[in-house]
N, C-alpha and C. Protein backbone atom coordinates (compact mmCIF):
# COMPACT_ATOMS: atom_id res chain seq x y z
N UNK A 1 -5.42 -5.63 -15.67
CA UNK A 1 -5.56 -4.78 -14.51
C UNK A 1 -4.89 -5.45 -13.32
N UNK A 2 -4.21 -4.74 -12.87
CA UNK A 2 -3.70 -5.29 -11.20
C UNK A 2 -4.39 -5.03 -9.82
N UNK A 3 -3.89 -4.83 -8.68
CA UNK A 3 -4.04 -4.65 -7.77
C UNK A 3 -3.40 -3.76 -7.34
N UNK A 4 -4.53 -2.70 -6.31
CA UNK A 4 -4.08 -1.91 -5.30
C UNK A 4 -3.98 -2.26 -4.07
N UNK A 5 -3.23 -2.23 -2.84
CA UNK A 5 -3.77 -2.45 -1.32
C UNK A 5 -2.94 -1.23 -0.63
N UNK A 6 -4.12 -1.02 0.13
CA UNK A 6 -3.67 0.36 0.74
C UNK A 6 -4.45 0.10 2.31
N UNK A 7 -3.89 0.95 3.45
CA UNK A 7 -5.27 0.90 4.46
C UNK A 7 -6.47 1.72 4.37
N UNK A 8 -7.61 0.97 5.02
CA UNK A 8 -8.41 2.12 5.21
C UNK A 8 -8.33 2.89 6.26
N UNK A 9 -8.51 3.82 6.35
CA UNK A 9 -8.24 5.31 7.39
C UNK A 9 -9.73 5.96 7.78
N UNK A 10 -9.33 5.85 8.92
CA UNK A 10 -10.51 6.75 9.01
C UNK A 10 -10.14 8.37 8.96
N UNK A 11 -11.68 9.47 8.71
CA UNK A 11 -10.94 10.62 7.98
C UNK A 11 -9.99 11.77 9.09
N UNK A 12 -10.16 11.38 10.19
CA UNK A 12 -8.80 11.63 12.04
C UNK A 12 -7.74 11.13 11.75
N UNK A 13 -7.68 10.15 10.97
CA UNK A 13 -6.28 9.44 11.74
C UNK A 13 -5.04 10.38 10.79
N UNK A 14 -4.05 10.39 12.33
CA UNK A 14 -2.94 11.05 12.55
C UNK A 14 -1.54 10.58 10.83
N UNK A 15 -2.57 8.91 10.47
CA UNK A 15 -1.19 8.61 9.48
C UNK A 15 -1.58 9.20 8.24
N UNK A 16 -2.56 9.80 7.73
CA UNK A 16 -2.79 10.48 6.62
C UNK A 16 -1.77 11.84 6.31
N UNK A 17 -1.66 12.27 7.29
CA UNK A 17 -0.31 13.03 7.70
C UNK A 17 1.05 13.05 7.15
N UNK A 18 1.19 11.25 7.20
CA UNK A 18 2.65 11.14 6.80
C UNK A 18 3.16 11.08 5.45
N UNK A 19 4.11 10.84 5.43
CA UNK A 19 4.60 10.55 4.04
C UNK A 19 4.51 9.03 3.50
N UNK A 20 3.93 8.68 2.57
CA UNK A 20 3.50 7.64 1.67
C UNK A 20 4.17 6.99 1.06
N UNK A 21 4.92 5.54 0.85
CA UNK A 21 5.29 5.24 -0.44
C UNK A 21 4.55 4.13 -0.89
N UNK A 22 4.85 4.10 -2.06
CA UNK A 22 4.37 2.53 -3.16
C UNK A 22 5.76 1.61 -2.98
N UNK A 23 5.11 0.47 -3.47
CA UNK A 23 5.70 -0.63 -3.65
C UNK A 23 5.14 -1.54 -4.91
N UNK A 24 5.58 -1.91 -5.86
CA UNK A 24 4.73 -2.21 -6.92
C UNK A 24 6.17 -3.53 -7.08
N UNK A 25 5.05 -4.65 -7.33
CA UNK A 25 5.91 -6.15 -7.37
C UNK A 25 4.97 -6.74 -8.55
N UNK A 26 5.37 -7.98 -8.54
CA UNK A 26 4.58 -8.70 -9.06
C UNK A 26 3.32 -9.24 -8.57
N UNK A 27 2.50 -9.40 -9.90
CA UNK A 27 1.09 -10.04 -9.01
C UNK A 27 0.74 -11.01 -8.85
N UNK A 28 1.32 -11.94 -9.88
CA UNK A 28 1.23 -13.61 -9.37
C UNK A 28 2.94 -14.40 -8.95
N UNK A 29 2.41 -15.32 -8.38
CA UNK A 29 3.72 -16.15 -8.20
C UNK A 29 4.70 -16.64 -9.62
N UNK A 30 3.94 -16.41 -10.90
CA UNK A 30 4.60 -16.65 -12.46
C UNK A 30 5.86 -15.57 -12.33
N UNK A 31 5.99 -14.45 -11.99
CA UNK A 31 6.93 -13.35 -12.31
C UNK A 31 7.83 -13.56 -10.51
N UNK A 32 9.20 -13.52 -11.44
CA UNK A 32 9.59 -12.94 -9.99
C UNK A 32 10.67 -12.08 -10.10
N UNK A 33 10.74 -10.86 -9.68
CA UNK A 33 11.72 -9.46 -9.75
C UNK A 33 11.47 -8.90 -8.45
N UNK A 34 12.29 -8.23 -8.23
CA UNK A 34 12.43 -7.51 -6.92
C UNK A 34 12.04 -6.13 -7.24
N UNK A 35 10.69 -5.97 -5.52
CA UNK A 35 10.02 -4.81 -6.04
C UNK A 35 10.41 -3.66 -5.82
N UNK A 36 9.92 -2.52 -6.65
CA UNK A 36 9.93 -1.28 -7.02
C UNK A 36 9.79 -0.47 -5.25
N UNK A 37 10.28 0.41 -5.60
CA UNK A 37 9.29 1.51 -4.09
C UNK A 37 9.89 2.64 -4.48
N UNK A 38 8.90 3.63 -4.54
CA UNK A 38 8.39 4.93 -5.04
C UNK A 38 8.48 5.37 -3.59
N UNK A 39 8.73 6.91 -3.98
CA UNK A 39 8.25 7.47 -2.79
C UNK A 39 9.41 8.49 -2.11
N UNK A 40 9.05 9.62 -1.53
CA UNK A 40 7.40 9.54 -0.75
C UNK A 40 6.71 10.61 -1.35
N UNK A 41 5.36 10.37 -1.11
CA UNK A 41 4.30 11.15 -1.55
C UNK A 41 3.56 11.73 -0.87
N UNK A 42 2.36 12.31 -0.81
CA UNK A 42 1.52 12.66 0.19
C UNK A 42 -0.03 11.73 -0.55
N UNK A 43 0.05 10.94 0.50
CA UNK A 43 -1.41 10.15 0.36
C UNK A 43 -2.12 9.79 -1.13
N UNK A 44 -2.68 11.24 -1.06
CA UNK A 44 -3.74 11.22 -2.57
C UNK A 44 -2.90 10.91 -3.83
N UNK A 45 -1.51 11.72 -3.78
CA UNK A 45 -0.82 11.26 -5.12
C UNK A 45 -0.47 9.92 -5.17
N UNK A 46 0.51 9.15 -4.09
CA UNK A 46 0.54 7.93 -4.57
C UNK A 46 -0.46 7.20 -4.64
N UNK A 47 -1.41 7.37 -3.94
CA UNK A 47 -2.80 6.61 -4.32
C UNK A 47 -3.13 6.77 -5.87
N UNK A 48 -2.92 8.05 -6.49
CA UNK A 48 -3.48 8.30 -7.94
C UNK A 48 -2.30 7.47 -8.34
N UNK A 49 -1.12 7.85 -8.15
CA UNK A 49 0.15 7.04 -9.37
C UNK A 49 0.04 5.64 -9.29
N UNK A 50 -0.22 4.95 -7.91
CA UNK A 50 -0.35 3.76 -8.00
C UNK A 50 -1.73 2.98 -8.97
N UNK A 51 -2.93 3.81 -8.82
CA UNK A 51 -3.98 3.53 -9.78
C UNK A 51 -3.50 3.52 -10.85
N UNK A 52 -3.33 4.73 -11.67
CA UNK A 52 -2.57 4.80 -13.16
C UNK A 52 -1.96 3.50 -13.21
N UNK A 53 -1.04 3.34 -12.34
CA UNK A 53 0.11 2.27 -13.21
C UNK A 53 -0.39 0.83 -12.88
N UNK A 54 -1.40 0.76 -12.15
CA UNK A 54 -1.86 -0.48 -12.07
C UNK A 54 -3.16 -1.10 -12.66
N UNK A 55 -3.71 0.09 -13.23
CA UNK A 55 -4.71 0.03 -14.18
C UNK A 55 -4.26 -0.44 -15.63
N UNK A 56 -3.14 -0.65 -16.17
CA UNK A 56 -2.86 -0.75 -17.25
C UNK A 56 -1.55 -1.88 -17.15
N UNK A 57 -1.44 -2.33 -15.86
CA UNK A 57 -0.28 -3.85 -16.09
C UNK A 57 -0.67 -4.61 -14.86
N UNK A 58 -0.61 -5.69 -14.92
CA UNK A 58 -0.88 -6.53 -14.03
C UNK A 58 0.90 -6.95 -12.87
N UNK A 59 0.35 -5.79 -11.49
CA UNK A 59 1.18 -5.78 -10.98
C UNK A 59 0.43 -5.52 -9.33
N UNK A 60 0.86 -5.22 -9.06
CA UNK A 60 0.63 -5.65 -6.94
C UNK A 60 1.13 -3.85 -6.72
N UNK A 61 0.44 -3.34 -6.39
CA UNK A 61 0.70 -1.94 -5.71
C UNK A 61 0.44 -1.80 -4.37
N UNK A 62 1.06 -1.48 -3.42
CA UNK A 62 1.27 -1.24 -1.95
C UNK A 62 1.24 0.12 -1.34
N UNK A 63 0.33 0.64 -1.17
CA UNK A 63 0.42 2.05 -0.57
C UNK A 63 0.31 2.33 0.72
N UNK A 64 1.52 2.53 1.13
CA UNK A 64 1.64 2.66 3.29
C UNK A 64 1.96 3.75 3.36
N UNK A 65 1.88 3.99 5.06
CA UNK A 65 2.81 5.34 5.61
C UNK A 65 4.17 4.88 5.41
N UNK A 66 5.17 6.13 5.49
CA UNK A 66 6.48 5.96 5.73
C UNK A 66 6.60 6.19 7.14
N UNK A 67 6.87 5.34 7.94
CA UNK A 67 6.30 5.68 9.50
C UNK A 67 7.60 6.49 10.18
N UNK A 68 8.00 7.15 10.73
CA UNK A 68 9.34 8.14 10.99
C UNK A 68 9.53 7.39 12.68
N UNK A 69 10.28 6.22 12.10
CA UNK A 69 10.64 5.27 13.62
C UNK A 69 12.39 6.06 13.92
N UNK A 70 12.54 6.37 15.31
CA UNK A 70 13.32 7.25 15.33
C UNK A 70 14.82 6.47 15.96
N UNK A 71 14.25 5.61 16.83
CA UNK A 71 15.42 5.18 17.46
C UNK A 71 15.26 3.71 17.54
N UNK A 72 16.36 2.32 17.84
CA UNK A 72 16.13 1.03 17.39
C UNK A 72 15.06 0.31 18.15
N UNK A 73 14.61 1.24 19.19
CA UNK A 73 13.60 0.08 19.67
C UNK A 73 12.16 0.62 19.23
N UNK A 74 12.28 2.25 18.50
CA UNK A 74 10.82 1.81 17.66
C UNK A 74 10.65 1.00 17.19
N UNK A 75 11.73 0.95 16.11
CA UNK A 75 11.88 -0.15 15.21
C UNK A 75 11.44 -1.33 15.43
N UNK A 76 12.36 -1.66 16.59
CA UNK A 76 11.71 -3.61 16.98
C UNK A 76 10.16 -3.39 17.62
N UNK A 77 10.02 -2.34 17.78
CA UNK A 77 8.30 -2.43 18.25
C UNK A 77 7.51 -2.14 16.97
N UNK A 78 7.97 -1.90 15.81
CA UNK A 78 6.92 -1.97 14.53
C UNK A 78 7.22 -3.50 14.12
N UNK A 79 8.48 -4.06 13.81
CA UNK A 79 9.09 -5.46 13.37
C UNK A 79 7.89 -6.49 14.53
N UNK A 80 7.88 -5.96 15.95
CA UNK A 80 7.37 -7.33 16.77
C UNK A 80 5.65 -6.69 16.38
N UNK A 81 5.05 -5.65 16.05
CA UNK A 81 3.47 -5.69 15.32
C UNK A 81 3.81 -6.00 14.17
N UNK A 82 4.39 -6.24 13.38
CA UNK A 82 4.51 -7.38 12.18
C UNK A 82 4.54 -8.33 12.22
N UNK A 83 5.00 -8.99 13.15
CA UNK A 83 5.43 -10.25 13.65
C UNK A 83 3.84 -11.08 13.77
N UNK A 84 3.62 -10.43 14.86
CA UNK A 84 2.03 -10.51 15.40
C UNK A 84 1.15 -10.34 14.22
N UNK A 85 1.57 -9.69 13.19
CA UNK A 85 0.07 -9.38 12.84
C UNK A 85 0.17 -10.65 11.78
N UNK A 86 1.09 -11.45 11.53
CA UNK A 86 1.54 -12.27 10.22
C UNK A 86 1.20 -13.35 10.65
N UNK A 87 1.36 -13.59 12.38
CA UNK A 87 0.52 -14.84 13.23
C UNK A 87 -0.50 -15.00 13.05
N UNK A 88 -1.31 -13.55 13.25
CA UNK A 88 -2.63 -13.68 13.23
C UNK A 88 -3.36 -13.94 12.08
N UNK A 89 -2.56 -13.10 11.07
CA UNK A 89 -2.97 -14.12 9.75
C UNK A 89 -2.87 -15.62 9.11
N UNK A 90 -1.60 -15.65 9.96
CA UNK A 90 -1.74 -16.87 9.41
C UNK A 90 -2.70 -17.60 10.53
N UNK A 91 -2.92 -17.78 11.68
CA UNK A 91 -3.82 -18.20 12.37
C UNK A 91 -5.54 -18.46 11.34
N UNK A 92 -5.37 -17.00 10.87
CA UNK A 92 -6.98 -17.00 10.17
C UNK A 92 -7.25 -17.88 8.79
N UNK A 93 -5.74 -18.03 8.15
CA UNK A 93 -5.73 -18.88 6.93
C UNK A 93 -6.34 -20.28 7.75
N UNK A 94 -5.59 -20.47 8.30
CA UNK A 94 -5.38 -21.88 8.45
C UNK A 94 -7.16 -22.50 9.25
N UNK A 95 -7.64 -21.24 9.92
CA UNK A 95 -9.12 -21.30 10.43
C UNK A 95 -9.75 -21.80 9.11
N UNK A 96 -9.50 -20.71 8.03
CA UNK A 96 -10.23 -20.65 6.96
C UNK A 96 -10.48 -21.60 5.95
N UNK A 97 -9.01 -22.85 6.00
CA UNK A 97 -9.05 -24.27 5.43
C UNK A 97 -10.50 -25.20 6.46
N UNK A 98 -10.36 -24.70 7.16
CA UNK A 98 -11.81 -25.56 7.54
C UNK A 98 -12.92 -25.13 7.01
N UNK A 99 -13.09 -24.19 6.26
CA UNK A 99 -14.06 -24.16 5.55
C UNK A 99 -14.12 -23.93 3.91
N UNK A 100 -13.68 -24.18 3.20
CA UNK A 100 -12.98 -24.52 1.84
C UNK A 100 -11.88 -23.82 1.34
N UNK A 101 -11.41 -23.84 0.57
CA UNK A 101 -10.28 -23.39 0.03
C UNK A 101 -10.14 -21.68 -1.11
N UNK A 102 -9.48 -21.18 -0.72
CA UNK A 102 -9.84 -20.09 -1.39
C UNK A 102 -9.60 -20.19 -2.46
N UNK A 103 -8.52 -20.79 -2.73
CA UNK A 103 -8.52 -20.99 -4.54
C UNK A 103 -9.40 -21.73 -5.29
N UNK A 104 -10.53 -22.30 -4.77
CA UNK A 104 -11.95 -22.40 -5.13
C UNK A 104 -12.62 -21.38 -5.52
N UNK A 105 -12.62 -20.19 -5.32
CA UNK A 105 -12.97 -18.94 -5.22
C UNK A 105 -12.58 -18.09 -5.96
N UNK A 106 -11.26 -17.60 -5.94
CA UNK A 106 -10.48 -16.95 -6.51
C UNK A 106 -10.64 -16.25 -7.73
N UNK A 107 -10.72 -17.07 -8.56
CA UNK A 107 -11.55 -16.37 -9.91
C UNK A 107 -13.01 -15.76 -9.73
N UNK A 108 -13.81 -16.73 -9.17
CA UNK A 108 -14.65 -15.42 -9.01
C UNK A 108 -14.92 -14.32 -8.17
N UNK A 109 -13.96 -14.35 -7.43
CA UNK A 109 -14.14 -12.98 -6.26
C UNK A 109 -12.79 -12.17 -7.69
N UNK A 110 -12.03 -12.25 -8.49
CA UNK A 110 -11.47 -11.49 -9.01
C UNK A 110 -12.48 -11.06 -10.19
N UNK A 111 -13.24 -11.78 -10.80
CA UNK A 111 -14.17 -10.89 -11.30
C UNK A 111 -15.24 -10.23 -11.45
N UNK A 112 -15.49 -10.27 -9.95
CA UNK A 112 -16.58 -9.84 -9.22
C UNK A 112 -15.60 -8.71 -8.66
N UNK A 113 -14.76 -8.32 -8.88
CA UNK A 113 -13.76 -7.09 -8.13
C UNK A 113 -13.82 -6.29 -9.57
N UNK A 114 -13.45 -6.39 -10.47
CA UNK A 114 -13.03 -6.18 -11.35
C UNK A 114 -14.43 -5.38 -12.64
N UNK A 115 -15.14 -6.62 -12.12
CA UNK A 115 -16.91 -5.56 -12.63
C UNK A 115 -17.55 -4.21 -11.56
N UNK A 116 -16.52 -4.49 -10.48
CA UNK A 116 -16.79 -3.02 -9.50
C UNK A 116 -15.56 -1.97 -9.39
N UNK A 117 -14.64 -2.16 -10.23
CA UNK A 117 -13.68 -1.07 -10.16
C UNK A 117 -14.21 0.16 -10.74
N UNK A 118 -13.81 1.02 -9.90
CA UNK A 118 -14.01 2.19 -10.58
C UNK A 118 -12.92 2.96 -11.46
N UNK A 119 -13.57 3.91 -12.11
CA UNK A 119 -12.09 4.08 -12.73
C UNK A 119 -11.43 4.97 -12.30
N UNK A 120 -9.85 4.58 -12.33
CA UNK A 120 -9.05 5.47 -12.21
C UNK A 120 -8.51 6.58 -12.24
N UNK A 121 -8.39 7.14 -11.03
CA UNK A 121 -8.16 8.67 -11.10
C UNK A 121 -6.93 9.20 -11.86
N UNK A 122 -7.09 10.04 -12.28
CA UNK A 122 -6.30 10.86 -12.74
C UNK A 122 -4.31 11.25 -11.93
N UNK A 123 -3.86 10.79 -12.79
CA UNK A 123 -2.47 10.59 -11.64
C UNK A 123 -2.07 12.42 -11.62
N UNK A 124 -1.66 12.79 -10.36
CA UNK A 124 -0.93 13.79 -10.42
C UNK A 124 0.14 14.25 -11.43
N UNK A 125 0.01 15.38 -11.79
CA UNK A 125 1.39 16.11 -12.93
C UNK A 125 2.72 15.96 -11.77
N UNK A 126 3.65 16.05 -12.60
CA UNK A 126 5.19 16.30 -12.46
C UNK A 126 5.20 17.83 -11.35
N UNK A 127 4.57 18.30 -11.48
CA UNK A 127 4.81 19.78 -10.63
C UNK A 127 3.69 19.70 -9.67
N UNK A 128 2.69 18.92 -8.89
CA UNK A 128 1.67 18.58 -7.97
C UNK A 128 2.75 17.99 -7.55
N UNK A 129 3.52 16.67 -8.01
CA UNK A 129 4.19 15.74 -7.15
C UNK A 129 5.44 16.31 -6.62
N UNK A 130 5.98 17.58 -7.37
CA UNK A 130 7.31 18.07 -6.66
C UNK A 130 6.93 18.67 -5.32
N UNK A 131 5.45 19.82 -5.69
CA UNK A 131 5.13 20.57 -4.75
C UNK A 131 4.60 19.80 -3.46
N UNK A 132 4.18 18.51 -3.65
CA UNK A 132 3.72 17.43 -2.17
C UNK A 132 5.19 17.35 -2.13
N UNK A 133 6.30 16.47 -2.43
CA UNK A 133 7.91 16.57 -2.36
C UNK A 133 8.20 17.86 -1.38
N UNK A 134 7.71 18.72 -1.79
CA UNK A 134 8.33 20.17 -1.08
C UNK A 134 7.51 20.23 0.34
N UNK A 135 6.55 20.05 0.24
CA UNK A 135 5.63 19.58 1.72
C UNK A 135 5.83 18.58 2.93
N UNK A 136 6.45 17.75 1.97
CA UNK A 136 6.34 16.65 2.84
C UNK A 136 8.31 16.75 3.57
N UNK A 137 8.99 17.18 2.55
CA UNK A 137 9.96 17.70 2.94
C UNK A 137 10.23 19.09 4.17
N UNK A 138 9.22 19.99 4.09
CA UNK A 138 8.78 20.73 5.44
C UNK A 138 8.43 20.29 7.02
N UNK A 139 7.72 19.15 6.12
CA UNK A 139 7.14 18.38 7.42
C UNK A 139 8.02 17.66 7.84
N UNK A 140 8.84 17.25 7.46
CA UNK A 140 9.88 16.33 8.01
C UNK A 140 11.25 17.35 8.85
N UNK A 141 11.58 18.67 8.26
CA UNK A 141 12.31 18.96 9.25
C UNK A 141 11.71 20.34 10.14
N UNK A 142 10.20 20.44 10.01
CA UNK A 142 9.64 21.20 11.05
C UNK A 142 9.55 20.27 12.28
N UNK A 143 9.50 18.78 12.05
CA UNK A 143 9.28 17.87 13.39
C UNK A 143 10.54 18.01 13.98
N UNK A 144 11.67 18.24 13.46
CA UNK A 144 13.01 17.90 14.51
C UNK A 144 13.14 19.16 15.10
N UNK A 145 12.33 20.54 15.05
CA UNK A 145 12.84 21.54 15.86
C UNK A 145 11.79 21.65 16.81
């Protein structure tokens, strides 16, 4: 079994809206290939396709918005909240060596994850995923008029 990471949303927010993709890599540092990205979807499907396919191989699934940055300084204003947010993590690792090491842990917070998975939903058909395709394709050029 692999991993999913996705955000949590609350059930307002404006990015449930958008268009979705996956990213599916490897899950440990043993494999190294350059990752996959799917997409785009609407929310619930890549959430289901990413379950399916990560329920049955041990791989790293990534489910984000496709955020519709329009001109270059959106851009550097999503790149500089990346920036920031990778500080702040790493800020919190490095807090977190003061109090033991996570790879102390590791195994058992993975199978303590793993005795609480639920199971996997049902991935969308070939004709659900065209018809979100056809939606999400609406939505994208109802915004430019």
């Amino acid at each position: 079994m692999g991993a999913l990471v996705t955000l949590d949303l609350p059930d307002d927010s404006p990015m449930l809206g958008l268009p979705w993709i996956i990213t599916f890599g490897p899950l440990g540092d043993d494999d190294e290939w350059e990752p996959v990205v799917c997409g785009p979807y609407e929310r619930p499907h890549a959430l289901a396709l990413a379950e399916a396919v990560v329920a049955e191989e041990q791989l790293m699934a990534v489910v984000e918005p496709l955020l519709p940055a329009l001109t270059p300084d959106e851009i550097r204003s999503e790149i500089a909240a990346a920036q920031i947010a990778a500080e702040d993590e790493a800020a919190r690792v490095d807090q977190a060596d003061l109090y033991g090491d996570f790879e102390d842990v590791i195994d058992e917070e993975l199978e303590l994850a793993a005795e609480r998975e639920p199971e996997p939903a049902n991935p969308p058909s070939r004709d659900e995923v065209r018809a979100g395709l056809a939606r999400i394709a609406q939505l994208l050029t109802s915004r430019g008029a």
